[in-house]
Protein backbone atom coordinates (compact mmCIF):
# COMPACT_ATOMS: atom_id res chain seq x y z
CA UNK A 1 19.15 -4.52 -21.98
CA UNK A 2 17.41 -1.03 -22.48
CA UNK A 3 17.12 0.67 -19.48
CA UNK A 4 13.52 0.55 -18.26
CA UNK A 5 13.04 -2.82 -19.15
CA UNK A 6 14.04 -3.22 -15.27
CA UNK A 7 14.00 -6.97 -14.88
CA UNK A 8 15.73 -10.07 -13.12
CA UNK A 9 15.68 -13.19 -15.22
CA UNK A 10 16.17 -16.51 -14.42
CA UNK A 11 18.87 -17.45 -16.29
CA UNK A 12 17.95 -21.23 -16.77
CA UNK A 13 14.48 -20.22 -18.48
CA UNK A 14 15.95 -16.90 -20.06
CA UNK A 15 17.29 -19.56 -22.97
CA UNK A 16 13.91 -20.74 -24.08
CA UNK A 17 12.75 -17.10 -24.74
CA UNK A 18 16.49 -16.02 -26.19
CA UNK A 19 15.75 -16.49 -29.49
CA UNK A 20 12.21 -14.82 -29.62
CA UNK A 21 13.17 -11.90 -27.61
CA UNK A 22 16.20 -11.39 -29.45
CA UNK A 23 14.37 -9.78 -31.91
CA UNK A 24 11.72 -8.11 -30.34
CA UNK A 25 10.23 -5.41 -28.66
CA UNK A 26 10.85 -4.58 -25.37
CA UNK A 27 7.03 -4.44 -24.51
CA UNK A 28 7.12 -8.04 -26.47
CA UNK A 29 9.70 -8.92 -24.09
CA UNK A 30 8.07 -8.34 -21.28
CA UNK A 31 4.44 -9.93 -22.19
CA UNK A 32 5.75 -13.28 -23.62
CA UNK A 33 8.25 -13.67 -20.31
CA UNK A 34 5.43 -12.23 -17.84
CA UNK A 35 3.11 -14.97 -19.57
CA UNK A 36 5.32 -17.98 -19.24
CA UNK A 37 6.48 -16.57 -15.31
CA UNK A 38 10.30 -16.33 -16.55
CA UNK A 39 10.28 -13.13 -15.27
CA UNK A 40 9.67 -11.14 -11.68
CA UNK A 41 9.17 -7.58 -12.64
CA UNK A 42 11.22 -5.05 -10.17
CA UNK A 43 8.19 -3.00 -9.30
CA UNK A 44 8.75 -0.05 -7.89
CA UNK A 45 7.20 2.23 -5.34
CA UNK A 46 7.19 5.20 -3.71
CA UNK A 47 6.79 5.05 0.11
CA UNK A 48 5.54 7.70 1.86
CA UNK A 49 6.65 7.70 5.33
CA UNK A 50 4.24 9.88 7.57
CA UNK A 51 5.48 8.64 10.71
CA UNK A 52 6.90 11.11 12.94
CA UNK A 53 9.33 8.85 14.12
CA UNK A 54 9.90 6.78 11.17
CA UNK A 55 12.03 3.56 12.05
CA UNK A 56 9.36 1.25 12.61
CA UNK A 57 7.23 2.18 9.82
CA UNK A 58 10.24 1.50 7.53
CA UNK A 59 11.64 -1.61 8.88
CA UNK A 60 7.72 -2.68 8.99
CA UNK A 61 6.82 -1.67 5.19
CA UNK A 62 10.60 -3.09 3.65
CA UNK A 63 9.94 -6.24 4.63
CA UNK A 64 6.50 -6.59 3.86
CA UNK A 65 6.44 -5.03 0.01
CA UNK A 66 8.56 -7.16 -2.54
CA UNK A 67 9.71 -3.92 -4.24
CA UNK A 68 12.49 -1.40 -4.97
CA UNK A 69 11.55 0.75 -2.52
CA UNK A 70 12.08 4.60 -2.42
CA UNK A 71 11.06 6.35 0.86
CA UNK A 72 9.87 9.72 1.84
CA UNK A 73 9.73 11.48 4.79
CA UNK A 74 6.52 13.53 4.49
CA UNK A 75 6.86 15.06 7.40
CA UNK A 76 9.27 17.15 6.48
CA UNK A 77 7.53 18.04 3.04
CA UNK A 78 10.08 15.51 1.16
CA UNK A 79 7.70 14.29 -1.95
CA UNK A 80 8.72 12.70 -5.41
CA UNK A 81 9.73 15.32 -7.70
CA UNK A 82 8.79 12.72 -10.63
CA UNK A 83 6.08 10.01 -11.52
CA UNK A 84 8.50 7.47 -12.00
CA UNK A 85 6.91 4.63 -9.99
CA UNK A 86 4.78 2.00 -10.65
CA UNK A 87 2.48 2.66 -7.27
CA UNK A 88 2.73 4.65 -4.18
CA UNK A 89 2.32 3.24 -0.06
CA UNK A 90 1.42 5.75 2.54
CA UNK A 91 1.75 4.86 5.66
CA UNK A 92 0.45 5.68 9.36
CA UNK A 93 1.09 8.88 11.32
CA UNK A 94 0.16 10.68 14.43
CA UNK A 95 -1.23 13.10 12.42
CA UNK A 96 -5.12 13.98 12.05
CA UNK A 97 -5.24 14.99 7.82
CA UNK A 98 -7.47 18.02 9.31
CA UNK A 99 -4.33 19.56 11.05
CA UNK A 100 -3.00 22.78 10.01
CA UNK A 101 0.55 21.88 9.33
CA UNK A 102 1.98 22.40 6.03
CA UNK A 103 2.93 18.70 4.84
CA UNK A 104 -0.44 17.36 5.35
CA UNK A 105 -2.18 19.23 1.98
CA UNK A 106 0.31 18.88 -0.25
CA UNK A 107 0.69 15.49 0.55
CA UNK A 108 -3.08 14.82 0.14
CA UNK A 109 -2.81 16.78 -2.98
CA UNK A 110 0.08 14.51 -4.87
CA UNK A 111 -1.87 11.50 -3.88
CA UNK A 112 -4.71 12.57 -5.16
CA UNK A 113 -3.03 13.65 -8.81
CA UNK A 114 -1.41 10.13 -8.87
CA UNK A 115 -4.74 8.68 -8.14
CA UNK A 116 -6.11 10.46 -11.35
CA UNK A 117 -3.20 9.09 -13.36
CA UNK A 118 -4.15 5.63 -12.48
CA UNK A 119 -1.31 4.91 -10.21
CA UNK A 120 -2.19 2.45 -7.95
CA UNK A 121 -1.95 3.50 -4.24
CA UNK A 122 -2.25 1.54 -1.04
CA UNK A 123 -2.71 3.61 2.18
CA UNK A 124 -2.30 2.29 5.50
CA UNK A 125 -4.69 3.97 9.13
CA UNK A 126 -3.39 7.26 8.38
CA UNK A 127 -2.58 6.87 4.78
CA UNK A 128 -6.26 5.04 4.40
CA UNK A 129 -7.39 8.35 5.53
CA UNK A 130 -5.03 10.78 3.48
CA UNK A 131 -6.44 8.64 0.30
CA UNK A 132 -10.19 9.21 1.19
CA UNK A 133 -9.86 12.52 1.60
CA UNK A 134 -8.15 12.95 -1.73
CA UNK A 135 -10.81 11.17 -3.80
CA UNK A 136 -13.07 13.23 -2.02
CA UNK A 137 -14.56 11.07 0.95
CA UNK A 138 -14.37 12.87 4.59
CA UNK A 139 -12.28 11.88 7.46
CA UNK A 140 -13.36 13.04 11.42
CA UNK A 141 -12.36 12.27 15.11
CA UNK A 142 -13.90 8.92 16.85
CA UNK A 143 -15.71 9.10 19.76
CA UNK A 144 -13.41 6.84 21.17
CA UNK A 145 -10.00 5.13 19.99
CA UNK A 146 -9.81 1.64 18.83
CA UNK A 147 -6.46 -0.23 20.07
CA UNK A 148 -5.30 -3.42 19.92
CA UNK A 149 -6.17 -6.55 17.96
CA UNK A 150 -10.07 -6.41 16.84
CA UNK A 151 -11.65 -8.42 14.21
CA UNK A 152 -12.75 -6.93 10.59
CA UNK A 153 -14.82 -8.63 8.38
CA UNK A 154 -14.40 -8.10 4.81
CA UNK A 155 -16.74 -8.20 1.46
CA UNK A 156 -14.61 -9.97 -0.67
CA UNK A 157 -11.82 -8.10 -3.60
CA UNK A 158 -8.56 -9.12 -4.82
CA UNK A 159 -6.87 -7.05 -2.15
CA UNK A 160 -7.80 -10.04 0.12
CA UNK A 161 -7.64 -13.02 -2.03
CA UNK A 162 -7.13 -15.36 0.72
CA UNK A 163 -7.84 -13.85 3.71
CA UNK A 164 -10.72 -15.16 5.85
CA UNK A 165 -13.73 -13.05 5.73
CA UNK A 166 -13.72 -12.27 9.34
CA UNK A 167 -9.68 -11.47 9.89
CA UNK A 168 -7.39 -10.29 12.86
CA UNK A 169 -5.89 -7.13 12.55
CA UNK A 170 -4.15 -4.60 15.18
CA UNK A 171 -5.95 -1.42 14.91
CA UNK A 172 -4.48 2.05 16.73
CA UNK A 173 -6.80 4.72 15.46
CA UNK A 174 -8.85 8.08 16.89
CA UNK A 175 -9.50 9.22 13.52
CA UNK A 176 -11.94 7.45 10.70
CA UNK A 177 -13.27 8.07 7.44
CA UNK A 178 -17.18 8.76 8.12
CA UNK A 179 -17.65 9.39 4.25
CA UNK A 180 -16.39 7.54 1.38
CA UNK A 181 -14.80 9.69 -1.80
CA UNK A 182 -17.76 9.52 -4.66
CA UNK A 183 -17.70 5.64 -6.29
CA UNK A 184 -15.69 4.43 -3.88
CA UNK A 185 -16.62 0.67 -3.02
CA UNK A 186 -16.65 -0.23 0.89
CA UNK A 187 -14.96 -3.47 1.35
CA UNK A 188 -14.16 -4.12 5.23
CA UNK A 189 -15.80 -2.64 8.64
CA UNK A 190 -16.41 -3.57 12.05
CA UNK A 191 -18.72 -1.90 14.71
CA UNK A 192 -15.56 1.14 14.70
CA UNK A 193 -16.35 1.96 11.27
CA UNK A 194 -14.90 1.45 7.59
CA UNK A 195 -11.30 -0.10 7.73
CA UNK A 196 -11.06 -0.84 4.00
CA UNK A 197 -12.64 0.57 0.64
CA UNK A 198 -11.34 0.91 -3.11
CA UNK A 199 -11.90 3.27 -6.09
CA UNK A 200 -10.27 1.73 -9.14
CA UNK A 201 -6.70 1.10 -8.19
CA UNK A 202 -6.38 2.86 -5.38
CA UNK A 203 -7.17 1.15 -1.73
CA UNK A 204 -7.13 2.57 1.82
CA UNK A 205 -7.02 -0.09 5.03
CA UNK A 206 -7.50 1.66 8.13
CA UNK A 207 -6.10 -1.30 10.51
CA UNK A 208 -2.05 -1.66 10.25
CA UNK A 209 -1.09 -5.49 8.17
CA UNK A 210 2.91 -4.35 8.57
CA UNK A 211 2.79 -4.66 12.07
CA UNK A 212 4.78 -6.51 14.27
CA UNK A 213 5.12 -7.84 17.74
CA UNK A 214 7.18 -5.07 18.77
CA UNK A 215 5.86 -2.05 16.60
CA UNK A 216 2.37 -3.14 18.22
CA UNK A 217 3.85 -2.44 21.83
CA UNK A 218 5.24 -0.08 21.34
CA UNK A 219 2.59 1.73 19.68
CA UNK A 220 0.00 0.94 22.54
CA UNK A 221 2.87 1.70 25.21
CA UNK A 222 2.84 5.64 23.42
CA UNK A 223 -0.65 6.07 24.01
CA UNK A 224 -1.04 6.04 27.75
CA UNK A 225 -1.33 9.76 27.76
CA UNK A 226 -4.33 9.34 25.59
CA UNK A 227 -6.30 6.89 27.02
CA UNK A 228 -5.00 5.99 30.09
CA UNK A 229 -3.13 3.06 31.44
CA UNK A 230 -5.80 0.59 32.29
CA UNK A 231 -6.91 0.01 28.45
CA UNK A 232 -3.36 0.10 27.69
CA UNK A 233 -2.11 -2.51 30.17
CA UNK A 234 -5.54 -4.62 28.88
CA UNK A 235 -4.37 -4.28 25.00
CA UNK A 236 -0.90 -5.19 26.22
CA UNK A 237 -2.39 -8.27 27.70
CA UNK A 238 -3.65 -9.12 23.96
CA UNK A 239 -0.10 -8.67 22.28
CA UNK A 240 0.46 -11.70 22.20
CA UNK A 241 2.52 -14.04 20.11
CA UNK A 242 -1.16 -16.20 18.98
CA UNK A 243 -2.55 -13.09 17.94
CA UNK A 244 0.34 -11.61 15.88
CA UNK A 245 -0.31 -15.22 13.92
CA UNK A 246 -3.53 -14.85 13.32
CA UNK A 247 -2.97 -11.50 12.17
CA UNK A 248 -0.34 -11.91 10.10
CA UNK A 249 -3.30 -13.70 7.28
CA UNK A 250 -4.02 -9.64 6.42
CA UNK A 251 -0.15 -8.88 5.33
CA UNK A 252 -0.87 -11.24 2.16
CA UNK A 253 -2.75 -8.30 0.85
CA UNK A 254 0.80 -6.34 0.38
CA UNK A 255 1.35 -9.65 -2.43
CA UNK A 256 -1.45 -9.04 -3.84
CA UNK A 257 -1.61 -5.57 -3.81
CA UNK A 258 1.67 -6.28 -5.45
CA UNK A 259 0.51 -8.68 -8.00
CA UNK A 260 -2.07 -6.12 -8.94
CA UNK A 261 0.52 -3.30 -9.91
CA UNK A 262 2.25 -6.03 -12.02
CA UNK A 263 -0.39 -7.08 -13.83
CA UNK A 264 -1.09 -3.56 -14.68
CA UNK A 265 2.40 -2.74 -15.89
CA UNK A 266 2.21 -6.36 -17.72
CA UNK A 267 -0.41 -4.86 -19.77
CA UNK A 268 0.94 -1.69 -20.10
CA UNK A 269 3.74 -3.16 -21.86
CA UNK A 270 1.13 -4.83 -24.43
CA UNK A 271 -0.57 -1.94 -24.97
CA UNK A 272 3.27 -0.51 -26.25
CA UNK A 273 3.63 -3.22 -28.74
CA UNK A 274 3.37 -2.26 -32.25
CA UNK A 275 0.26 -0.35 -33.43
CA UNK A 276 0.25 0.82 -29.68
CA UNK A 277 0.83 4.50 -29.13
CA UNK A 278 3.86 4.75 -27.81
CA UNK A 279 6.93 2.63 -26.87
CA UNK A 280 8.45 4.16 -23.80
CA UNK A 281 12.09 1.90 -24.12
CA UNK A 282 12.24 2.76 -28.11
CA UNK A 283 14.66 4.95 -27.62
CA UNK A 284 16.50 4.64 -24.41
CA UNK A 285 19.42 2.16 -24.90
């Protein structure tokens, strides 16, 4: 099987096909099996771990993305020296993207040259806010800090096909983006601010859908220094195992964030069929 036709195939179904995609392209390949769902496509993506102390984030993103998954510490200015993916995660971080430390820029700056190669990207709180101010939007302290779970209402897109319009979602943010990047479409808010927008394939969510029951203590636990103990012992209260449920609804958006960078490799690979411009696996044996 040529190389970067990077597929698992069920074997049962892979017979029916056999004799078509004996013979054909590897773009062919992958359009008739994608159409007929013989195939699960091994997207993969490029995470970009901004948390200063990582562990969570990456247990928390692995099991929520159905993907080969390559990580990189950001922090310490580790980036992908090539465009092989098929989209790019950033996740949350400590960090304000209007610090003077020397990750931050050009980490702003290689999302925002995959963004204009139409590589989808899905940033998370502080990655929500890295994206915005690549496109161009403008990200500045809150007045306050928004902790715990909160509810977000949302104004309908495929990133949350099937999610209720008013959701649950734990939110740990002093930071949000006050100006969306030009064309950007706002799709979620609540009285903190924007949580969610889009501009083409690229979306930013500024509440945290990876979470779980023990990331979200121990996130609130780290902030007593910031705001005190008495509205951390009251989110505390909240962490509770009925409101993880409830806001574990948002993580479908990683599927279907996931189903979106599918579809657009699916058609990709038609656009490669013959009379196409190019065929990237022509080649590569």
């Amino acid at each position: 099987m040529i190389r970067w036709l990077r597929y698992r195939v069920c074997r049962v179904h892979w017979r029916l096909v056999a004799g078509y995609c004996r013979y054909a392209t590897p773009a062919q390949t992958l359009s008739i099996c994608t159409k007929y769902g013989l195939i699960v496509s091994e997207i993969r993506i490029a995470l970009l771990n901004a948390a200063h102390n990582g562990t969570n984030s990456r247990r928390n993103f692995r099991r929520e993305l159905s993907a080969d998954i390559v990580e990189y510490d950001v922090n310490d200015g580790r980036l992908p020296e090539t465009g092989d993916f098929d989209a790019i995660v950033v996740t949350g971080s400590r960090a304000s993207v209007y610090w003077d430390e020397p990750w931050i820029d050009p980490l702003v700056d290689y999302v925002g040259d995959a963004a204009d190669r139409g590589v989808p990207v899905l940033g998370v709180c502080y990655g929500h806010q890295v994206l915005a101010e690549a496109l161009g939007g403008r990200v500045a302290g809150m007045d306050g800090f928004e902790l715990g779970y909160s509810q977000v209402h949302h104004q309908g897109d495929e990133l949350f096909d099937g999610i209720s319009e008013e959701f649950t979602v734990f939110t740990s943010h002093g930071d949000a983006v006050i100006r969306l990047p030009p064309g950007a479409e706002l799709l979620a808010k609540n009285e903190y601010g924007i949580h969610a927008f889009r501009k083409n394939h690229c979306w930013g969510v500024q509440f945290h859908p990876e979470y779980d029951v023990r990331t979200a203590r121990e996130v609130a636990e780290g902030k007593r220094d910031r705001i005190g103990d008495q509205q951390v012992d009251a989110v505390l209260e909240g962490v509770t195992e009925e409101n993880y449920q409830a806001a574990c609804e948002a993580k479908s958006l990683f599927d279907n964030f996931i189903d979106h960078v599918r579809r657009i490799r699916s058609d990709a690979g038609e656009r490669s069929e013959p009379g196409a411009v190019s065929d990237p696996g022509a080649s590569d044996d």
